[in-house]
Protein backbone atom coordinates (compact mmCIF):
# COMPACT_ATOMS: atom_id res chain seq x y z
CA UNK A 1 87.18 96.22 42.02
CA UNK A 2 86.48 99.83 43.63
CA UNK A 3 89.79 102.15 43.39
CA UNK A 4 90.75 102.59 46.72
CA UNK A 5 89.63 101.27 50.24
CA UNK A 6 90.11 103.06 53.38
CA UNK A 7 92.19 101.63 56.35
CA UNK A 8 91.70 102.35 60.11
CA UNK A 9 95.40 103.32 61.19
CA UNK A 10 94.76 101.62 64.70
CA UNK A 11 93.49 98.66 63.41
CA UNK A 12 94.28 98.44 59.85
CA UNK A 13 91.45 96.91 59.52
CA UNK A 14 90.13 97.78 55.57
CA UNK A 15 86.77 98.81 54.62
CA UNK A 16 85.14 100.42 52.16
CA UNK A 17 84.21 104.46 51.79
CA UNK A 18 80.67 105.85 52.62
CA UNK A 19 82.35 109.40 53.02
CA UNK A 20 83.78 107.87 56.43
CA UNK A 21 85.56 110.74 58.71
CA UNK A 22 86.41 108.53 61.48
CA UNK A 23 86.66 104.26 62.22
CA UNK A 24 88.07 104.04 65.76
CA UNK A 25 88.63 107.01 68.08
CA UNK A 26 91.88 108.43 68.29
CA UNK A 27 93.14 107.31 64.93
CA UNK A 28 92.69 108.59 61.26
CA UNK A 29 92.16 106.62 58.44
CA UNK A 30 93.66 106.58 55.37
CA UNK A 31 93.05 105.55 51.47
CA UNK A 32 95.09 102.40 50.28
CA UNK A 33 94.77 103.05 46.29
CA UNK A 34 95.49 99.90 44.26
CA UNK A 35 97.26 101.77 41.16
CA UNK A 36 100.84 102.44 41.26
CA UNK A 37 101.92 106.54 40.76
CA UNK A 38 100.88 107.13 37.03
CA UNK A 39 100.62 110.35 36.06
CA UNK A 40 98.32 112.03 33.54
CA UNK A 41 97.81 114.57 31.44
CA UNK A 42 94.56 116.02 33.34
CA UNK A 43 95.94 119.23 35.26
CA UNK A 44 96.24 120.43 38.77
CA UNK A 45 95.49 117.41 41.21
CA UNK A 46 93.60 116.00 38.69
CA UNK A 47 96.97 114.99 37.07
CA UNK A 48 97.87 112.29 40.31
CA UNK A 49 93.99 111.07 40.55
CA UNK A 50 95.22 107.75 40.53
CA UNK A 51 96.03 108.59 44.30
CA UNK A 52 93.08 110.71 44.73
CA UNK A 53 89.73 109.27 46.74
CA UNK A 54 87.17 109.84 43.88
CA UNK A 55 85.61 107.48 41.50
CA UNK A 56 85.72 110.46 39.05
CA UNK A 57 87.38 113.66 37.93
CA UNK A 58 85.55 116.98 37.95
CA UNK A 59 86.50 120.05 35.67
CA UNK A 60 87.22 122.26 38.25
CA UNK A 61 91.41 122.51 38.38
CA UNK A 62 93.54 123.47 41.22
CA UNK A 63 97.14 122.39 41.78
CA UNK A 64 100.32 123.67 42.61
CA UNK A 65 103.66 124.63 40.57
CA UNK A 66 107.47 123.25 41.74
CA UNK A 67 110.80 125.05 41.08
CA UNK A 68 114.00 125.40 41.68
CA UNK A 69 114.24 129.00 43.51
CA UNK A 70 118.32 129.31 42.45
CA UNK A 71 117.75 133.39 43.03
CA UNK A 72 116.30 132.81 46.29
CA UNK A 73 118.84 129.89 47.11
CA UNK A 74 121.55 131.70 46.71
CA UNK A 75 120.45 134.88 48.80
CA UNK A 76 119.63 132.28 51.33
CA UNK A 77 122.99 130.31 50.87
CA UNK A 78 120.90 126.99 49.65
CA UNK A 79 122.15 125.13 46.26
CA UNK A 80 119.04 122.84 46.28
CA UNK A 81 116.00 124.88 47.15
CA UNK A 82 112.79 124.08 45.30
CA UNK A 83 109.64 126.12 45.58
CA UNK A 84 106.25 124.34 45.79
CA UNK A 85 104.23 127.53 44.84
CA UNK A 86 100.34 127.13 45.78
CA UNK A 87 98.06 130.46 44.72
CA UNK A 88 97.42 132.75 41.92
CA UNK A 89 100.38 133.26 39.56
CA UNK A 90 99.16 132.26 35.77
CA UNK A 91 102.41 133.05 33.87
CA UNK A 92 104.07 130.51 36.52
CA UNK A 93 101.74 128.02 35.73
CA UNK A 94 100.48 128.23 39.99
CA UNK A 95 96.63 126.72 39.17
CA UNK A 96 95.39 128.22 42.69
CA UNK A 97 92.23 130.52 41.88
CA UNK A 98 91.66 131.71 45.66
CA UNK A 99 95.34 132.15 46.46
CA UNK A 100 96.00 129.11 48.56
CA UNK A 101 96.66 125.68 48.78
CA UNK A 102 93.19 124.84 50.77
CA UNK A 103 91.75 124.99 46.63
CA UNK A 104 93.65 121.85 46.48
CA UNK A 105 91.46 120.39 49.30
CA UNK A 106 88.36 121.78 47.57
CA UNK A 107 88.27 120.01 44.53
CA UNK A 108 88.64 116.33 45.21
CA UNK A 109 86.56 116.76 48.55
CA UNK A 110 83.61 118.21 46.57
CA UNK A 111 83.91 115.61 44.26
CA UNK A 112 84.14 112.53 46.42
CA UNK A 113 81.43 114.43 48.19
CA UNK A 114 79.01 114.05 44.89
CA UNK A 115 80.18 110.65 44.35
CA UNK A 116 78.65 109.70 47.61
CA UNK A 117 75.25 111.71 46.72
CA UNK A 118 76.18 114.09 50.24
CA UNK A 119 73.06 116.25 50.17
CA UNK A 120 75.25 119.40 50.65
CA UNK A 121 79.01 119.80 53.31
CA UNK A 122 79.38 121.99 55.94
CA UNK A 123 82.68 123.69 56.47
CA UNK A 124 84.31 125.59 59.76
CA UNK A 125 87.07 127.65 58.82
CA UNK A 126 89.23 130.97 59.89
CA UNK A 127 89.40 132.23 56.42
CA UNK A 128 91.26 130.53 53.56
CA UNK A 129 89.28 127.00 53.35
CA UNK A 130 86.10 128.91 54.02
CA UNK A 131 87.20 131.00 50.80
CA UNK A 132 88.03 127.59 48.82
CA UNK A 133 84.99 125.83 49.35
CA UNK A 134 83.00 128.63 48.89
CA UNK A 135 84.29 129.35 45.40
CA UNK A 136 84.36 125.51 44.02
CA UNK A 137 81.03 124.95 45.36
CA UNK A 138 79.53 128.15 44.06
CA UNK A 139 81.25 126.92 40.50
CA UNK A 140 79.58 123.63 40.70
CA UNK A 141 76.37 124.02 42.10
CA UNK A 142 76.97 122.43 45.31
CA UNK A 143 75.42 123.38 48.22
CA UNK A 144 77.49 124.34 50.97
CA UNK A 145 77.42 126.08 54.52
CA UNK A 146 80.70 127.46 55.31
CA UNK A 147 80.86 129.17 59.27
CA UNK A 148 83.31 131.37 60.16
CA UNK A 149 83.98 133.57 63.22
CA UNK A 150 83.15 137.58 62.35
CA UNK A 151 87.03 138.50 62.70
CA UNK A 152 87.58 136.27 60.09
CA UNK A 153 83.66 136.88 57.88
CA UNK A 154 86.60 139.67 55.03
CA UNK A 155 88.48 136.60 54.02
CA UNK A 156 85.30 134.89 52.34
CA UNK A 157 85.51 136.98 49.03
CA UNK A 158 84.93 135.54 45.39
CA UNK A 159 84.91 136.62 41.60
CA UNK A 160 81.93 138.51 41.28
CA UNK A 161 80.80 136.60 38.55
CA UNK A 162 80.44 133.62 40.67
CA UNK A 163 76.82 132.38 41.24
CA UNK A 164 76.57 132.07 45.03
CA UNK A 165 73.25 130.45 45.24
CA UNK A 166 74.35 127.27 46.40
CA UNK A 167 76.39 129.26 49.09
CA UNK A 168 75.55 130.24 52.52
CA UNK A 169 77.80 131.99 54.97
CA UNK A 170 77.13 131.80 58.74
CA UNK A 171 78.86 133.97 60.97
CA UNK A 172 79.42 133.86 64.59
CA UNK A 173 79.30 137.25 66.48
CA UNK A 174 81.81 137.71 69.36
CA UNK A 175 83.34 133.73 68.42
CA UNK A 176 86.97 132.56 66.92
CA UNK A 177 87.82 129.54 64.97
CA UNK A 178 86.40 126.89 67.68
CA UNK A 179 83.31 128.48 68.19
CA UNK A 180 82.68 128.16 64.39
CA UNK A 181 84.06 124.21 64.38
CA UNK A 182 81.68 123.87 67.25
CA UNK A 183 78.87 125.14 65.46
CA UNK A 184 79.40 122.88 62.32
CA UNK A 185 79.46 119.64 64.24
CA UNK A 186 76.73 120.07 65.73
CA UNK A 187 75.02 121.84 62.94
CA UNK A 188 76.21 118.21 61.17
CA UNK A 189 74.43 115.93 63.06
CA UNK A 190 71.29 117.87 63.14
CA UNK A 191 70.95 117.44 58.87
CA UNK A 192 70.66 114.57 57.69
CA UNK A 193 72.89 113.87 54.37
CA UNK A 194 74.46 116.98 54.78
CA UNK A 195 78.22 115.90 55.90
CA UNK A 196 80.83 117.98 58.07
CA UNK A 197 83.98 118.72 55.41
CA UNK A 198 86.24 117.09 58.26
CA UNK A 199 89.62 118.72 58.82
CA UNK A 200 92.48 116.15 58.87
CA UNK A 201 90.22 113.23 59.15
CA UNK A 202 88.82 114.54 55.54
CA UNK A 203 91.28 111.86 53.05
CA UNK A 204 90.55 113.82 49.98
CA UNK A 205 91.68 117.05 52.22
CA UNK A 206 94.91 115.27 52.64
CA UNK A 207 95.59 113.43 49.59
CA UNK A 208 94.68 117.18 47.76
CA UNK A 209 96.90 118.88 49.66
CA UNK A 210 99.69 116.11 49.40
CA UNK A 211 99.42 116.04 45.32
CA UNK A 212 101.68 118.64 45.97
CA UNK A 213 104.85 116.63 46.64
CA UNK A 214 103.75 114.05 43.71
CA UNK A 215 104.64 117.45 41.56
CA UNK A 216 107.14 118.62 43.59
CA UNK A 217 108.73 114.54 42.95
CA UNK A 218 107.97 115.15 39.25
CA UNK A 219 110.21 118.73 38.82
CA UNK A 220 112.86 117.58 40.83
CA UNK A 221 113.25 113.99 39.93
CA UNK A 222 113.79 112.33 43.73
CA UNK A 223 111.97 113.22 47.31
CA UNK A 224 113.56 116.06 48.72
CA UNK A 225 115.94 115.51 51.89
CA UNK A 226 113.52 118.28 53.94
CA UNK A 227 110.14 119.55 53.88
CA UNK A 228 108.99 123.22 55.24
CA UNK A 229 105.80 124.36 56.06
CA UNK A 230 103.57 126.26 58.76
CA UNK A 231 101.16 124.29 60.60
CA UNK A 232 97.61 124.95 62.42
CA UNK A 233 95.47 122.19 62.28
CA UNK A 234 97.90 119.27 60.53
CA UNK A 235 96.62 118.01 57.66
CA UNK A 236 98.57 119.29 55.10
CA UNK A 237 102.05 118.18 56.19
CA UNK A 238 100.17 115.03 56.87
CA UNK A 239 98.61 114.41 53.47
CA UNK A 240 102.30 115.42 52.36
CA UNK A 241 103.98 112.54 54.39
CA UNK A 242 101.54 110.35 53.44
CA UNK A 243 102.12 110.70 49.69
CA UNK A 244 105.94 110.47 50.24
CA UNK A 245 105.09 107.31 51.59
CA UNK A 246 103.22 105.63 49.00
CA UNK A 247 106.11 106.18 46.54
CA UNK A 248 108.23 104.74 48.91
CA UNK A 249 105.85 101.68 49.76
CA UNK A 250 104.88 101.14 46.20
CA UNK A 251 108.89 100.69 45.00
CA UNK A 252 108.08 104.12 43.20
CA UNK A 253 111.06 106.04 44.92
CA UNK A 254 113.91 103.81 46.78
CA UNK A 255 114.95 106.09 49.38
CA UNK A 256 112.74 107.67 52.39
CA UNK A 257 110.30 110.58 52.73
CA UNK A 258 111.89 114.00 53.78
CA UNK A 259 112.75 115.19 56.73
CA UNK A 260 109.29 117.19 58.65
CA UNK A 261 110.20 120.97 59.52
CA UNK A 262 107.25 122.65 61.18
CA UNK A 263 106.64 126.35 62.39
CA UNK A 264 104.15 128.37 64.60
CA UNK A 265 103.81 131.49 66.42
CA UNK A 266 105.46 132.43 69.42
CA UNK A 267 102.15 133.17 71.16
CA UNK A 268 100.30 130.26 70.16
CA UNK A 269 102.16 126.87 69.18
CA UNK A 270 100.83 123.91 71.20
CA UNK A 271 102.21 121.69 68.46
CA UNK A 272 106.26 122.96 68.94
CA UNK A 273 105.76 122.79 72.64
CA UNK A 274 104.12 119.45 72.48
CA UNK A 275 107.19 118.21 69.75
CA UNK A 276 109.79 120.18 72.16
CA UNK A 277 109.25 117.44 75.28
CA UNK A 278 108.83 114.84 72.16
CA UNK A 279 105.07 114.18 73.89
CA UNK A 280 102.26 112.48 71.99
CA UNK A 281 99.95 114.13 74.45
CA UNK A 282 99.16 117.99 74.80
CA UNK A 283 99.33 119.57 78.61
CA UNK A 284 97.44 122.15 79.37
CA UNK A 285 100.51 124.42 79.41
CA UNK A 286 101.20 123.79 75.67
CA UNK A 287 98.15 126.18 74.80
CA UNK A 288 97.95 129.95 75.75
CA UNK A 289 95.79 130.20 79.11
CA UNK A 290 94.80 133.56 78.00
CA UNK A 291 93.51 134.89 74.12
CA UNK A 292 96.60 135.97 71.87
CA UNK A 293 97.22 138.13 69.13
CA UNK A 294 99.81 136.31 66.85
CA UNK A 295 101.10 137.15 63.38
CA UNK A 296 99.56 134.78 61.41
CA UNK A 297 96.21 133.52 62.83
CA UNK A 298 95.80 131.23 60.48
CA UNK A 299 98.13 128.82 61.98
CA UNK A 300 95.82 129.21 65.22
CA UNK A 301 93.65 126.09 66.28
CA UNK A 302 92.41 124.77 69.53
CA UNK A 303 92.32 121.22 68.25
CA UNK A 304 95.20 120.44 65.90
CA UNK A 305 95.35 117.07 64.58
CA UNK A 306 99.03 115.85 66.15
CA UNK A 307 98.08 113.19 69.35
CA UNK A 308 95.84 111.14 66.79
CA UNK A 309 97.39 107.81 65.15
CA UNK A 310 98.49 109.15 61.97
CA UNK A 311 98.80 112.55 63.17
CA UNK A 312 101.67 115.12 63.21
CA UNK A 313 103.35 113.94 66.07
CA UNK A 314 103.76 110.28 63.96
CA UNK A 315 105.24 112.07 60.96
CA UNK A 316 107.60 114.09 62.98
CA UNK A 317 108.45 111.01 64.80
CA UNK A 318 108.81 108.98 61.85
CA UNK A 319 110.90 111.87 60.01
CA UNK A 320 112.71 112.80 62.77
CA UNK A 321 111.27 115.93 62.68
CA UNK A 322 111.46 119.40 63.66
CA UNK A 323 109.17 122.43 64.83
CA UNK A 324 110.15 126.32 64.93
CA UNK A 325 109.05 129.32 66.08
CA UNK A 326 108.64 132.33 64.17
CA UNK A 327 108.89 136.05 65.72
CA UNK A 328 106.58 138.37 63.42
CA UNK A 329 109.84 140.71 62.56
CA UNK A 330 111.43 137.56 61.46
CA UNK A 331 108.66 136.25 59.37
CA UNK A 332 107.78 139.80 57.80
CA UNK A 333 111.60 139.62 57.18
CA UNK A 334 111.41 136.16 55.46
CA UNK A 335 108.57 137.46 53.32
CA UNK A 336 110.07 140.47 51.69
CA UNK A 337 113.35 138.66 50.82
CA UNK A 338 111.10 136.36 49.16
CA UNK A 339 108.80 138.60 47.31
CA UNK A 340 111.71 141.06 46.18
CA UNK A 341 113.60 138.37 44.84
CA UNK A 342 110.12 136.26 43.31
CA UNK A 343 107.66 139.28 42.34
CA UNK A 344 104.65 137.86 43.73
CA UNK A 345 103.01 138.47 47.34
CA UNK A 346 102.83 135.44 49.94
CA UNK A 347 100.51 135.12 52.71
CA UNK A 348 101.89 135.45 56.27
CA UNK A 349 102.25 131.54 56.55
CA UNK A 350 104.34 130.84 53.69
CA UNK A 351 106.56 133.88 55.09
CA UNK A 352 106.96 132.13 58.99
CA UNK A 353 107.80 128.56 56.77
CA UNK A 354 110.74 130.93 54.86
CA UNK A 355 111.93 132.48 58.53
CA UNK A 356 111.79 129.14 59.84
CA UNK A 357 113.84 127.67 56.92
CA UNK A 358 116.74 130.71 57.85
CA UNK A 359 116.59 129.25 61.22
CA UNK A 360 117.06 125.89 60.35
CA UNK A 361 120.06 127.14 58.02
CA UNK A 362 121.75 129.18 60.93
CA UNK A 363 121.30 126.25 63.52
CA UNK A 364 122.83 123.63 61.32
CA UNK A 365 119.99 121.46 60.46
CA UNK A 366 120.09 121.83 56.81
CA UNK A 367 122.78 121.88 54.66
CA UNK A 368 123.52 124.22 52.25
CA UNK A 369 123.62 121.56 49.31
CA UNK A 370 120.36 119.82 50.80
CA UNK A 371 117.87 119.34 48.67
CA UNK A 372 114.64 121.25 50.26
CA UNK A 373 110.97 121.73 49.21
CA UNK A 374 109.55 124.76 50.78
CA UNK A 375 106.05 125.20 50.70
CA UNK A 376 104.41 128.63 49.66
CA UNK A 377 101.26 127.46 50.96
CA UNK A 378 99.49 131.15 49.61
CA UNK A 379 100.36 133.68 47.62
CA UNK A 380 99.60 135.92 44.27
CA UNK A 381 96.64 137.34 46.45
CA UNK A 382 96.95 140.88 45.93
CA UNK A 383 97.62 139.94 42.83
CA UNK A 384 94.45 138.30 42.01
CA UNK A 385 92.39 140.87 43.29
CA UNK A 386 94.73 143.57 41.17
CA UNK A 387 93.29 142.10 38.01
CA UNK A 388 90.19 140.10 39.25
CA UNK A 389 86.92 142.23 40.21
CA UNK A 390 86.06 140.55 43.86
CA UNK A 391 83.33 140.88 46.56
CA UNK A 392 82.86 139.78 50.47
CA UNK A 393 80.13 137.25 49.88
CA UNK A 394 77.30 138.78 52.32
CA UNK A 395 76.59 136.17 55.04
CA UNK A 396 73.08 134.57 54.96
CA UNK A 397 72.61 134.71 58.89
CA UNK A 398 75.03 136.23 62.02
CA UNK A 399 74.29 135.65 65.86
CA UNK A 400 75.66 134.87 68.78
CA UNK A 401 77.38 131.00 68.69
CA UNK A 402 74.12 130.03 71.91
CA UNK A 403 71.87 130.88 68.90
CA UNK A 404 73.12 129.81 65.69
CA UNK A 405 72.36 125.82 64.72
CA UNK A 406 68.39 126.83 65.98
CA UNK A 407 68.45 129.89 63.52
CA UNK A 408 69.76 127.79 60.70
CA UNK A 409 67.59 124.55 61.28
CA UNK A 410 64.61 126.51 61.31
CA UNK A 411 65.62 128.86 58.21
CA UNK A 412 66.27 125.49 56.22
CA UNK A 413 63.21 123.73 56.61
């Protein structure tokens, strides 16, 4: 009896995995495990691979570390605030090696990955995935194309003792996030056996990133009664839901998953304006008819994963959700509260989700006894490369976007 199935959330029809991305258009699937929550003593999200799309475990770790902030509660005026730390931090037990909670995506997608004999994955990213993938596949062996736009190509950096042989960077000249999505896909169905990493519709991507409740459920002994986090692309507050879920479908926890809070930009935040008229469908008005310079560009994406059954706009629904946005003063604001009080750096997401928590405190819609999981979705970076000698993996090939999948194809064969 295999350990999971996968189930088409438009049809719930069941079927079984062949590294299957999508069933029916417009609708994700999802893994229906057949174990109830039993923890183990493996570490990082290794520990919940009961709940984890893999026939096996690897011994690469990555995970994230839960607890209660009482410092930073009280400076916010919260009783009940819990940290869900995801990056470098060793003495805090924070099992991140890249500085970000995309490792948690890495590990169990490489490995599901291998246990469907994928010749090698292709990955589109704006910086911290790309950086993930390219240090868990480098570690294993696995071969991997990651493509990034140039204004992003700094962020791909690595121990320098990592063997990058398996690893080749692609750059687009002149290109931003889409262009380097676009060049994957169809880079994707030009190789056979290779297989696109897949965003939101990637399970182990979501079930990874969602581990990070099952620990945050562990510290704190219930679900929290709210959830933070900045969003781009949707699945991590997706795979999050979904694992709230499961302990409440399985009997595991008797009460309901938390309460959704989302932030963006200003500039750019087609998901708020899309959750503000309470729409399932994007206008064309929701996006920015014009390029933008935001704070935090990694919460930038052209095609975020919220009209799709099973996407953001059905856990904010089903939550009763809400979306923010952040002004830059207010997020670089957030941060240094954070890092005086904590004495570790945080990416510029992890500081909108903290500015976006204030707002939610001023406006009433937490309160102050509330029990609330915030997620530090990145942080310890400067930190890591403080004590860590690192380099900006050189990319194997960079062209114009008109040129690229050619250029690769014929450099492969």
């Amino acid at each position: 009896m295999p350990k999971y199935t996968l189930k088409c959330l438009k049809t719930n029809e069941q079927f079984e995995d062949n590294y299957t991305l999508h069933y029916e258009d417009g609708a994700l699937i999802q893994a229906d495990y057949k174990m109830k929550f039993d923890p183990s003593d493996e570490l990082g999200v290794w520990k919940y691979s009961n709940w984890l799309p893999t026939n096996g475990i690897s011994e690469q770790i990555a995970g994230t570390v839960t607890y209660h902030a009482e410092e930073l509660g009280e400076r916010l005026g919260l009783s009940n605030l819990w940290v869900a730390f995801n990056g470098f931090w060793p003495e805090k037990g924070a099992l991140c090696p890249t500085g970000s909670f995309k490792d948690m995506e890495a590990v169990p997608t490489i490995q599901r990955m291998k246990d469907h004999s994928c010749k090698g994955m292709i990955c589109a990213s704006a910086g911290n995935t790309a950086r993930a993938f390219t240090h868990f596949c480098a570690d294993d062996g696995f071969p991997l194309i990651v493509v990034v736009a140039d204004i992003h190509a700094h962020r791909i950096w690595t121990n320098t003792k990592l063997d990058l042989d398996s690893v080749k960077v692609v750059v687009v000249e002149g290109g931003n996030y889409q262009d380097a999505k676009d060049v994957a896909k169809k880079l994707a169905s030009n190789l056979p056996g290779w297989q696109l990493e897949g965003g939101a519709h990637n399970i182990a991507r979501r079930d990874g990133i969602g581990s990070l409740i099952l620990d945050s459920y562990e510290a704190i002994g219930r679900l929290p009664d709210h959830y933070f986090q900045a969003v781009g692309g949707g699945p991590g507050p997706i795979g999050v839901y979904e694992m709230m879920e499961r302990l409440v479908d399985t009997g595991e926890y008797e009460g309901k998953p938390a309460k959704i809070h989302l932030s963006q930009n200003p500039e750019h935040c087609p998901i708020h304006n899309a959750w503000q008229r309470k729409a399932r469908q994007f206008i064309e008005s929701d996006f920015p008819d014009v390029e933008v310079e935001v704070y935090s560009d990694y919460l930038m994406s052209e095609t975020p994963a919220y009209s799709v059954i099973g996407g953001v706009y059905d856990i904010l629904d089903a939550s009763r959700g809400e979306t923010y946005i952040v002004e830059e003063n207010d997020a670089k604001n957030a941060g240094k509260i954070f890092e005086e009080i904590e004495g570790i750096d945080i990416l510029s997401p992890a500081k909108v989700a903290i500015a976006s928590l204030i707002q939610a405190r001023d406006d009433g819609k937490v309160n102050k006894d509330d029990c609330i999981v915030l997620n530090v979705s990145g942080g310890g970076m400067e930190r890591l490369k403080s004590e860590i000698d690192t380099k900006i993996v050189e990319p194997w090939m960079k062209d114009r976007k008109e040129n690229l999948v050619n250029r690769i194809l014929d450099n492969l064969n």
